[in-house]
PDB file of N, CA and C in Angstrom:
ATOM      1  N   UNK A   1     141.151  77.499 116.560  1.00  0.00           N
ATOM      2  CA  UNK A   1     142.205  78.405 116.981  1.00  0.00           C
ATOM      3  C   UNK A   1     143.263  77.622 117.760  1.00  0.00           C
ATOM      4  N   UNK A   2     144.837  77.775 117.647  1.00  0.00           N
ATOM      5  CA  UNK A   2     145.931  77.076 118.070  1.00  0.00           C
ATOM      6  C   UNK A   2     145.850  78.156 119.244  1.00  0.00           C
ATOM      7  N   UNK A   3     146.367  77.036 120.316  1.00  0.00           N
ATOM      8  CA  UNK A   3     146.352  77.779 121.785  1.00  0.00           C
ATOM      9  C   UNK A   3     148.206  77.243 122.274  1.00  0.00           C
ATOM     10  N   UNK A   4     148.949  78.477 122.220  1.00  0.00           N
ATOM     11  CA  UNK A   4     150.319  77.935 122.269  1.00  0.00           C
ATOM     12  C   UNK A   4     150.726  77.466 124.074  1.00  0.00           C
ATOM     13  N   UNK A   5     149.547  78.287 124.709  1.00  0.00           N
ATOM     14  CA  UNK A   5     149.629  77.684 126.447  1.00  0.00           C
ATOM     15  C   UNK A   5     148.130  76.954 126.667  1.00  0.00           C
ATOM     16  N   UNK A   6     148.257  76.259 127.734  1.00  0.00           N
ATOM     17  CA  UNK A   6     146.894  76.261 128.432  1.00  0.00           C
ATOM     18  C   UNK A   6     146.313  77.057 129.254  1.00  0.00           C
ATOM     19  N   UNK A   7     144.913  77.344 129.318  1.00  0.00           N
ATOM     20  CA  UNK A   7     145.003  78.545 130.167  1.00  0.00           C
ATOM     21  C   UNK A   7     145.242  78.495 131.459  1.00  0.00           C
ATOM     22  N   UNK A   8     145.509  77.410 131.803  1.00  0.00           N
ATOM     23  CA  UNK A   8     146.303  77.363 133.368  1.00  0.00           C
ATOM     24  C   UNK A   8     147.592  78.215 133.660  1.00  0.00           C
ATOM     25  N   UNK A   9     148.196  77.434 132.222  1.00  0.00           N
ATOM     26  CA  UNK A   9     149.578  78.514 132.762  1.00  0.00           C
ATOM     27  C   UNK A   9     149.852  79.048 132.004  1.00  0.00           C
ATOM     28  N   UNK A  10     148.988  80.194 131.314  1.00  0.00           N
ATOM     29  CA  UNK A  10     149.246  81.348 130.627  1.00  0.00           C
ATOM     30  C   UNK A  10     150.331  82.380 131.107  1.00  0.00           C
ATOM     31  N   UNK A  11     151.499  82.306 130.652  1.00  0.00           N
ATOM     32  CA  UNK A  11     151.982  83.522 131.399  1.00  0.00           C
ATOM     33  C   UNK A  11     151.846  85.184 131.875  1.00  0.00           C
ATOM     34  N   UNK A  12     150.964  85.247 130.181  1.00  0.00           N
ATOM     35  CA  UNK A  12     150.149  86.914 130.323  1.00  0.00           C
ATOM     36  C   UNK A  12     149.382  86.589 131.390  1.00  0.00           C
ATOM     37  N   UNK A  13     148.450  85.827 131.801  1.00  0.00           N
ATOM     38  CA  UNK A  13     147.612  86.039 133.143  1.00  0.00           C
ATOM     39  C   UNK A  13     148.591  85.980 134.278  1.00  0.00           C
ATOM     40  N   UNK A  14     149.800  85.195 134.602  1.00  0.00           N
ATOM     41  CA  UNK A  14     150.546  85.532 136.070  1.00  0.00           C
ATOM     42  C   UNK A  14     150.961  86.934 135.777  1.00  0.00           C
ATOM     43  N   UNK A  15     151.458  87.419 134.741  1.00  0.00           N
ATOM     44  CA  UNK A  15     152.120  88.798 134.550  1.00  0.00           C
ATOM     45  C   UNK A  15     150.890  89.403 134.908  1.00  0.00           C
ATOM     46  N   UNK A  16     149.785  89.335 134.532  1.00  0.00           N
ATOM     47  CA  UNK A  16     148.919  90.529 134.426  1.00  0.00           C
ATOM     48  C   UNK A  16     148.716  90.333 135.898  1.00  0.00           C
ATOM     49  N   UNK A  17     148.097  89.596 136.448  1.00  0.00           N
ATOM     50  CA  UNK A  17     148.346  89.088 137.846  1.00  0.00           C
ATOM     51  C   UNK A  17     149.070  90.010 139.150  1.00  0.00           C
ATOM     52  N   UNK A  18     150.233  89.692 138.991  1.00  0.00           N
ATOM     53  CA  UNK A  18     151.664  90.441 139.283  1.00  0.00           C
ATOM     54  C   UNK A  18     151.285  91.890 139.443  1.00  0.00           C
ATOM     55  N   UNK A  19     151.077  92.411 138.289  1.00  0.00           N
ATOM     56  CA  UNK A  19     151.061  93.670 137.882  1.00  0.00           C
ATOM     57  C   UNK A  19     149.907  94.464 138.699  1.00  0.00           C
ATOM     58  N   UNK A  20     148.616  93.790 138.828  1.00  0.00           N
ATOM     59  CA  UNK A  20     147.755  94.232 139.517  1.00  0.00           C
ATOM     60  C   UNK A  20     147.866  94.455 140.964  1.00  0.00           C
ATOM     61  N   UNK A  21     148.094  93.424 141.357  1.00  0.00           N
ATOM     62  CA  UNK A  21     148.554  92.802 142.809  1.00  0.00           C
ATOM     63  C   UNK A  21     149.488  93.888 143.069  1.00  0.00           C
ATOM     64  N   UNK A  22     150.468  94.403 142.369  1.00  0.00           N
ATOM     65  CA  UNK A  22     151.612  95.559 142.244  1.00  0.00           C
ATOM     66  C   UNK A  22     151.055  96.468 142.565  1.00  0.00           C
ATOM     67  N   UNK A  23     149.955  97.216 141.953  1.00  0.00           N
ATOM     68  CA  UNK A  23     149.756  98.269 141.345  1.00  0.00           C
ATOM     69  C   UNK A  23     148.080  98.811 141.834  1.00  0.00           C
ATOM     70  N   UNK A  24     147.750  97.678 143.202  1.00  0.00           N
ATOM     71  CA  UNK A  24     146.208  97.971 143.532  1.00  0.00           C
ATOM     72  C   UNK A  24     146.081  98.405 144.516  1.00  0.00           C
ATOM     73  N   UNK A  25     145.118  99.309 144.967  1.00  0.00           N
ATOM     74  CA  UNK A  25     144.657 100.316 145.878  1.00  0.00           C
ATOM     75  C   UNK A  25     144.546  99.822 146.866  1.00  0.00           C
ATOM     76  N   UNK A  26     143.819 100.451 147.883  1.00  0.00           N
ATOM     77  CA  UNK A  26     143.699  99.906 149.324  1.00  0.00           C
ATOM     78  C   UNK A  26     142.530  99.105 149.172  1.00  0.00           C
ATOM     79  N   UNK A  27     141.573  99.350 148.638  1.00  0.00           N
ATOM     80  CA  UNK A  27     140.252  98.406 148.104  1.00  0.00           C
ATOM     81  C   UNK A  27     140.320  97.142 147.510  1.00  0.00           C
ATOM     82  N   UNK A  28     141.601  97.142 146.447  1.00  0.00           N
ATOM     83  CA  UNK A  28     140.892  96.597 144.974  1.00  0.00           C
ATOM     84  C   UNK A  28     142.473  95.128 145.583  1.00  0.00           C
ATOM     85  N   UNK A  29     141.554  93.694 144.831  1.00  0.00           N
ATOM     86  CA  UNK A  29     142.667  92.850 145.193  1.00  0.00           C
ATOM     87  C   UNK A  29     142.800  92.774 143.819  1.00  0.00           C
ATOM     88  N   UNK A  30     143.195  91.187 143.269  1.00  0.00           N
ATOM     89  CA  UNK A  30     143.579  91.062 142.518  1.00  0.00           C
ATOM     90  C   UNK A  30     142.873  89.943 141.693  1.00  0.00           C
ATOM     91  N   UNK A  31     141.854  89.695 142.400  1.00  0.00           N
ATOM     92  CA  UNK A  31     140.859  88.855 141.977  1.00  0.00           C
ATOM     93  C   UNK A  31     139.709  88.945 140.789  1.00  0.00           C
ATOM     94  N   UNK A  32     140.485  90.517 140.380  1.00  0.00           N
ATOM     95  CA  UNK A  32     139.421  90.491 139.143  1.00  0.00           C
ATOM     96  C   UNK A  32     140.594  90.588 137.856  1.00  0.00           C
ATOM     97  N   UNK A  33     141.456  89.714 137.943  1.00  0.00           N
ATOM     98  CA  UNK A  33     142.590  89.711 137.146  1.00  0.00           C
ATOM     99  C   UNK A  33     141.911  89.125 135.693  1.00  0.00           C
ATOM    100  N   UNK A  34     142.255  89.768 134.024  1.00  0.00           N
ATOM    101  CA  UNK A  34     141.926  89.223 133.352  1.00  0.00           C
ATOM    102  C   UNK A  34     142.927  87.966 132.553  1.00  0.00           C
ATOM    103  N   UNK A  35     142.525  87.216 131.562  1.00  0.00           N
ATOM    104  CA  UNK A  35     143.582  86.623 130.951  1.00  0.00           C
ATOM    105  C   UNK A  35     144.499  87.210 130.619  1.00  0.00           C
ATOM    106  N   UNK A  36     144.746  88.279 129.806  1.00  0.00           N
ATOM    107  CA  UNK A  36     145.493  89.037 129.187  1.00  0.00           C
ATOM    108  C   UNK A  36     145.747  90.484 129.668  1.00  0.00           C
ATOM    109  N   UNK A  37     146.644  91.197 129.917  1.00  0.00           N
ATOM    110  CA  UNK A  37     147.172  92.159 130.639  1.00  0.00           C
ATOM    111  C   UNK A  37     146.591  93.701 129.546  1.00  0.00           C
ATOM    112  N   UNK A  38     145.847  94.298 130.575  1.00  0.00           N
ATOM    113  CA  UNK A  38     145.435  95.116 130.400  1.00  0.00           C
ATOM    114  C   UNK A  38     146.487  96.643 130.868  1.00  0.00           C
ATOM    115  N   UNK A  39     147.620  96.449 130.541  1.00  0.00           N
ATOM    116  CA  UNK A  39     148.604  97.582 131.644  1.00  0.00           C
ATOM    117  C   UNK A  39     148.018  99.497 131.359  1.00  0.00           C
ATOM    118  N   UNK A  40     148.359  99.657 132.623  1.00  0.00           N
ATOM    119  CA  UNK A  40     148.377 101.173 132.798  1.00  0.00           C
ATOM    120  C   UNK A  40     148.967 101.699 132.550  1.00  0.00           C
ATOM    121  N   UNK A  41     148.997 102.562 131.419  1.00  0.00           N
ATOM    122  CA  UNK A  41     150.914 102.780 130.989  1.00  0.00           C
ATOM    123  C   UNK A  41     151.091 104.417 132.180  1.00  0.00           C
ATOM    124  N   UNK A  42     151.583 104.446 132.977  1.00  0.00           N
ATOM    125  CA  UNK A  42     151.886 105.992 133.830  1.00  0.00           C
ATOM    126  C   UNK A  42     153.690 106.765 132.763  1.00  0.00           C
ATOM    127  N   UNK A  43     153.379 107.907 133.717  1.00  0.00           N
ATOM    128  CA  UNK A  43     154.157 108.677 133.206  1.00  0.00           C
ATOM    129  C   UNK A  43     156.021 108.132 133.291  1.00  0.00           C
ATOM    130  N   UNK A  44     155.736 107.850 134.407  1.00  0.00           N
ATOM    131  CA  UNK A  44     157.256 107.232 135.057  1.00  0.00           C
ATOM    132  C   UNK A  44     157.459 106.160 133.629  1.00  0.00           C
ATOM    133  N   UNK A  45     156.681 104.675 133.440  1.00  0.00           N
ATOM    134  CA  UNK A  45     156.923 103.989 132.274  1.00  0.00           C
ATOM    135  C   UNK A  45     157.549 104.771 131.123  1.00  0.00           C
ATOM    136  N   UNK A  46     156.637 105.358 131.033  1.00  0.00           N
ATOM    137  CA  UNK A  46     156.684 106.016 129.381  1.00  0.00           C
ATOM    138  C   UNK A  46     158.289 106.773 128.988  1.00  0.00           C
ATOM    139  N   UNK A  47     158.451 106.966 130.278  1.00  0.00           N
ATOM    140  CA  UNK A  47     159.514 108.007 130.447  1.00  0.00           C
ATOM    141  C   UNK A  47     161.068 106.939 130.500  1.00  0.00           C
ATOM    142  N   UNK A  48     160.962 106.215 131.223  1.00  0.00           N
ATOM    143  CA  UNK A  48     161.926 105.045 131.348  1.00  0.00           C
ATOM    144  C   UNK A  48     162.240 104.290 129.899  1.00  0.00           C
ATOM    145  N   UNK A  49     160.884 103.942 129.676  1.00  0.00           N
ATOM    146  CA  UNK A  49     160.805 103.762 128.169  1.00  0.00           C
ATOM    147  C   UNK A  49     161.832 104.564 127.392  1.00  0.00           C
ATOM    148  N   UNK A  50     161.025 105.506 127.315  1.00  0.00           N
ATOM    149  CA  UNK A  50     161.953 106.666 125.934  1.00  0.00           C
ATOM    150  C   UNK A  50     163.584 106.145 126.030  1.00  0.00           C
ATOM    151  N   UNK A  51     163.628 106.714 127.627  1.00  0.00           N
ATOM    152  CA  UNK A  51     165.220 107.050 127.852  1.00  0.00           C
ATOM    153  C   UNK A  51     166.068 105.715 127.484  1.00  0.00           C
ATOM    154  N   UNK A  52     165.546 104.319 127.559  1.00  0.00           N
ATOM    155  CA  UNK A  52     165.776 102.988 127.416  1.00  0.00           C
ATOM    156  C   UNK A  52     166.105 102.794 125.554  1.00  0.00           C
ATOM    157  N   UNK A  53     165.596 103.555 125.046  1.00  0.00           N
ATOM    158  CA  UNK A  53     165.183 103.321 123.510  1.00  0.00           C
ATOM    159  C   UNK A  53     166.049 103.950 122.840  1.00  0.00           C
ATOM    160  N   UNK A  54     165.892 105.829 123.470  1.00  0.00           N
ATOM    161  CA  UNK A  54     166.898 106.780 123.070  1.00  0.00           C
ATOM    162  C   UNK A  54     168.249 106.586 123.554  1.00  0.00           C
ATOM    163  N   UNK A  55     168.893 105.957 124.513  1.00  0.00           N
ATOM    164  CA  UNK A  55     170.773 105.062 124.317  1.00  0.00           C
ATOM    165  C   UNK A  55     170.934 104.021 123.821  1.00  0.00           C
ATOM    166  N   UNK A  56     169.957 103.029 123.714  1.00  0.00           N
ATOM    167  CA  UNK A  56     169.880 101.715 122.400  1.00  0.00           C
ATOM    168  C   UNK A  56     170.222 102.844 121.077  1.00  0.00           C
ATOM    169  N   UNK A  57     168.971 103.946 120.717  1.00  0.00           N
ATOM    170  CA  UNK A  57     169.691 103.752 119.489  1.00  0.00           C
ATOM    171  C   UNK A  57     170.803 105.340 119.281  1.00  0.00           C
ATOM    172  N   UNK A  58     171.108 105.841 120.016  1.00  0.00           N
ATOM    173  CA  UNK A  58     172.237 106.140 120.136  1.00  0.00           C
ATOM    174  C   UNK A  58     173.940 105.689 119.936  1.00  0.00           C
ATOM    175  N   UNK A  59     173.153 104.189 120.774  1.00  0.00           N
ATOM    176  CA  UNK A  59     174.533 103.214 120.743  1.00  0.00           C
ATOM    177  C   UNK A  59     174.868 102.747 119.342  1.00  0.00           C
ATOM    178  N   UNK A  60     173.540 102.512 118.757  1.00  0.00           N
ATOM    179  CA  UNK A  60     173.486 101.896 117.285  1.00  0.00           C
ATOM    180  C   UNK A  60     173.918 102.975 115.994  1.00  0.00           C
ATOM    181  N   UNK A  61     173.489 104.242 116.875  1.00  0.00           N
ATOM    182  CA  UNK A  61     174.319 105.136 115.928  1.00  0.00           C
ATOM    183  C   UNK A  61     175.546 105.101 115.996  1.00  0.00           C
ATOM    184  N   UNK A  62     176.090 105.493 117.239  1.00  0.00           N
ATOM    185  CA  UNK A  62     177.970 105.476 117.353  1.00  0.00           C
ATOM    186  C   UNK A  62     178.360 103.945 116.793  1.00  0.00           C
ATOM    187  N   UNK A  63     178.184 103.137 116.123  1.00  0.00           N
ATOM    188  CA  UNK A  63     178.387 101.635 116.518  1.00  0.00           C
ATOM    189  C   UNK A  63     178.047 101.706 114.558  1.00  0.00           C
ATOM    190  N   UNK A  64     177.599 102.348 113.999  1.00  0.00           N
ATOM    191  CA  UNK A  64     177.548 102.302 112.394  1.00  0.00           C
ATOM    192  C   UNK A  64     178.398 103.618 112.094  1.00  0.00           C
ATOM    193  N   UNK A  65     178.549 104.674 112.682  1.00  0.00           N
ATOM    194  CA  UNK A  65     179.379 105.782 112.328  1.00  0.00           C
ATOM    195  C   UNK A  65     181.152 104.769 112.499  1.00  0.00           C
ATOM    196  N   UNK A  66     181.193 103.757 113.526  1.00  0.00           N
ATOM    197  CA  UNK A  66     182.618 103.115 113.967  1.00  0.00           C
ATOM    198  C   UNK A  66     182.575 102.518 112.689  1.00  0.00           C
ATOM    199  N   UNK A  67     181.573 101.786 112.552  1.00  0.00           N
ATOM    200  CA  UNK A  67     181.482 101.010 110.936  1.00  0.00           C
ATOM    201  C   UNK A  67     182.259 101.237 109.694  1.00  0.00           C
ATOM    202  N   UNK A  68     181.285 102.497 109.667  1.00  0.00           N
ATOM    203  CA  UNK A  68     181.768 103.423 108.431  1.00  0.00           C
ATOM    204  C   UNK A  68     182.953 103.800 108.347  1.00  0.00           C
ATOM    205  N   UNK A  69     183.705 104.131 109.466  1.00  0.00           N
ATOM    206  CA  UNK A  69     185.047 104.980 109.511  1.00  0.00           C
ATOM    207  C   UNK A  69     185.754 103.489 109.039  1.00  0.00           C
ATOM    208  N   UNK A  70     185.613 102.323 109.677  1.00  0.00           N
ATOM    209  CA  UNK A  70     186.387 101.629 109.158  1.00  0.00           C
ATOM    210  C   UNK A  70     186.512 101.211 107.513  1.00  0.00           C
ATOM    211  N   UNK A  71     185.506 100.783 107.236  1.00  0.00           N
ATOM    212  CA  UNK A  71     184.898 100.353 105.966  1.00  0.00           C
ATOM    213  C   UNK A  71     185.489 101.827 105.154  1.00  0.00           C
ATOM    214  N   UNK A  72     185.768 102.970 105.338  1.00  0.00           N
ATOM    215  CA  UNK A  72     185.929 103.864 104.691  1.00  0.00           C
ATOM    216  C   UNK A  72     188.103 103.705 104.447  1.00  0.00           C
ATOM    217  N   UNK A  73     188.578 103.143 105.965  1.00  0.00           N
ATOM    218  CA  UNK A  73     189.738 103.123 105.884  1.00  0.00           C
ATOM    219  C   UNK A  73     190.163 102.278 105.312  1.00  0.00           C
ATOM    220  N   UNK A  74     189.344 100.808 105.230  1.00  0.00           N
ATOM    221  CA  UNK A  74     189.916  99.663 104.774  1.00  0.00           C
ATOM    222  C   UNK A  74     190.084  99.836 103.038  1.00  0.00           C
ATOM    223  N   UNK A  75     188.394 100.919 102.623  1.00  0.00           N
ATOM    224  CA  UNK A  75     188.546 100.689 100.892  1.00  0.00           C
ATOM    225  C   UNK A  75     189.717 101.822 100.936  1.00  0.00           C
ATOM    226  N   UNK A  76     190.265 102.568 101.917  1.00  0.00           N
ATOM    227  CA  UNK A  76     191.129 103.491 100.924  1.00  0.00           C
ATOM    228  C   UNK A  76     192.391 103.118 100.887  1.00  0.00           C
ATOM    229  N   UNK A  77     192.504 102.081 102.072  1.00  0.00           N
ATOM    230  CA  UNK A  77     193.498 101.401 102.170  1.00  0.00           C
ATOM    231  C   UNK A  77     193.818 100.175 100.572  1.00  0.00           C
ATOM    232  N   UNK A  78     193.001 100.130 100.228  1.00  0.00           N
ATOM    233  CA  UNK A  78     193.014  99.105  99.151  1.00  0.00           C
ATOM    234  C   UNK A  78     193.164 100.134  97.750  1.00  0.00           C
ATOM    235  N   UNK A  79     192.469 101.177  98.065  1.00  0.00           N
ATOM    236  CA  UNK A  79     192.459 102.056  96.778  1.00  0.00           C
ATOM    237  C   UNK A  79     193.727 102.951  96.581  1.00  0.00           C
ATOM    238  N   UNK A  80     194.503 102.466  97.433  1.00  0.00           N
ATOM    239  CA  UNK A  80     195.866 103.154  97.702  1.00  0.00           C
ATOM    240  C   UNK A  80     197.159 101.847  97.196  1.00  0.00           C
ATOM    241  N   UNK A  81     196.805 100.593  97.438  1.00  0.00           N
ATOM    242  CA  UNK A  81     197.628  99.385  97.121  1.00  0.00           C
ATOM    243  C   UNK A  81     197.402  99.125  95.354  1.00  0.00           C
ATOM    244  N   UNK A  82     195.960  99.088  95.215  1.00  0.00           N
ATOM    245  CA  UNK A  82     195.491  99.437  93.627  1.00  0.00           C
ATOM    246  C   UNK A  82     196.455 100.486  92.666  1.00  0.00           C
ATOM    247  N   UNK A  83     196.441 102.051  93.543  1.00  0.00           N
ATOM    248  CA  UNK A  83     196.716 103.058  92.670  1.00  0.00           C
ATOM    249  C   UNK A  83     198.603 102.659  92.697  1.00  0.00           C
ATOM    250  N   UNK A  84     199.473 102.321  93.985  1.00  0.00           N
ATOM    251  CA  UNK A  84     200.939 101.823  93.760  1.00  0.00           C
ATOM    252  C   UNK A  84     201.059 101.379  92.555  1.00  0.00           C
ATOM    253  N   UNK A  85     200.381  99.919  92.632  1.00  0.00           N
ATOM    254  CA  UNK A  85     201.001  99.091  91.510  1.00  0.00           C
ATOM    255  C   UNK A  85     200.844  99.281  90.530  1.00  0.00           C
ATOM    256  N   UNK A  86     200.174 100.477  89.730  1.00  0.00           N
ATOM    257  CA  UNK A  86     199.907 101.004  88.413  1.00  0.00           C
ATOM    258  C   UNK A  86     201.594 101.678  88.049  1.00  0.00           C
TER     259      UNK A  86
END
């Protein structure tokens, strides 16, 4: 198996790390951190999420509708220089 870090400096383990250390109780440290990030997804995430996703592709909608309008003006613009010179 190709190992693209060493596990010294895996970055999923400082992230997961981080995240715990973030996110741990009055009990719990961070010493039972695994290699790979096990996250908690809460409501707040999920929600940030959406709203993060839903104006990306919002934007990507207004941003192909701009597209279109052009691409629609440019061929009629041409289909108008076409129909003159007949």
């Amino acid at each position: 198996m190709i190992s693209f870090f060493p596990s010294s400096s895996d970055p999923y383990h400082a992230l997961y790390r981080w995240y715990k250390s973030s996110t741990a109780s009055e009990g719990e440290g961070d010493d039972d951190a695994k290699p790979y990030p096990t996250f908690r997804l809460n409501l707040g995430f999920l929600l940030s999420l959406y709203n993060l996703l839903s104006l990306y592709f919002m934007r990507m909608l207004f941003c192909l509708f701009l597209y279109g309008l052009i691409i629609v003006a440019v061929f009629d613009d041409i289909k108008r220089m076409c129909d003159s010179r007949r």
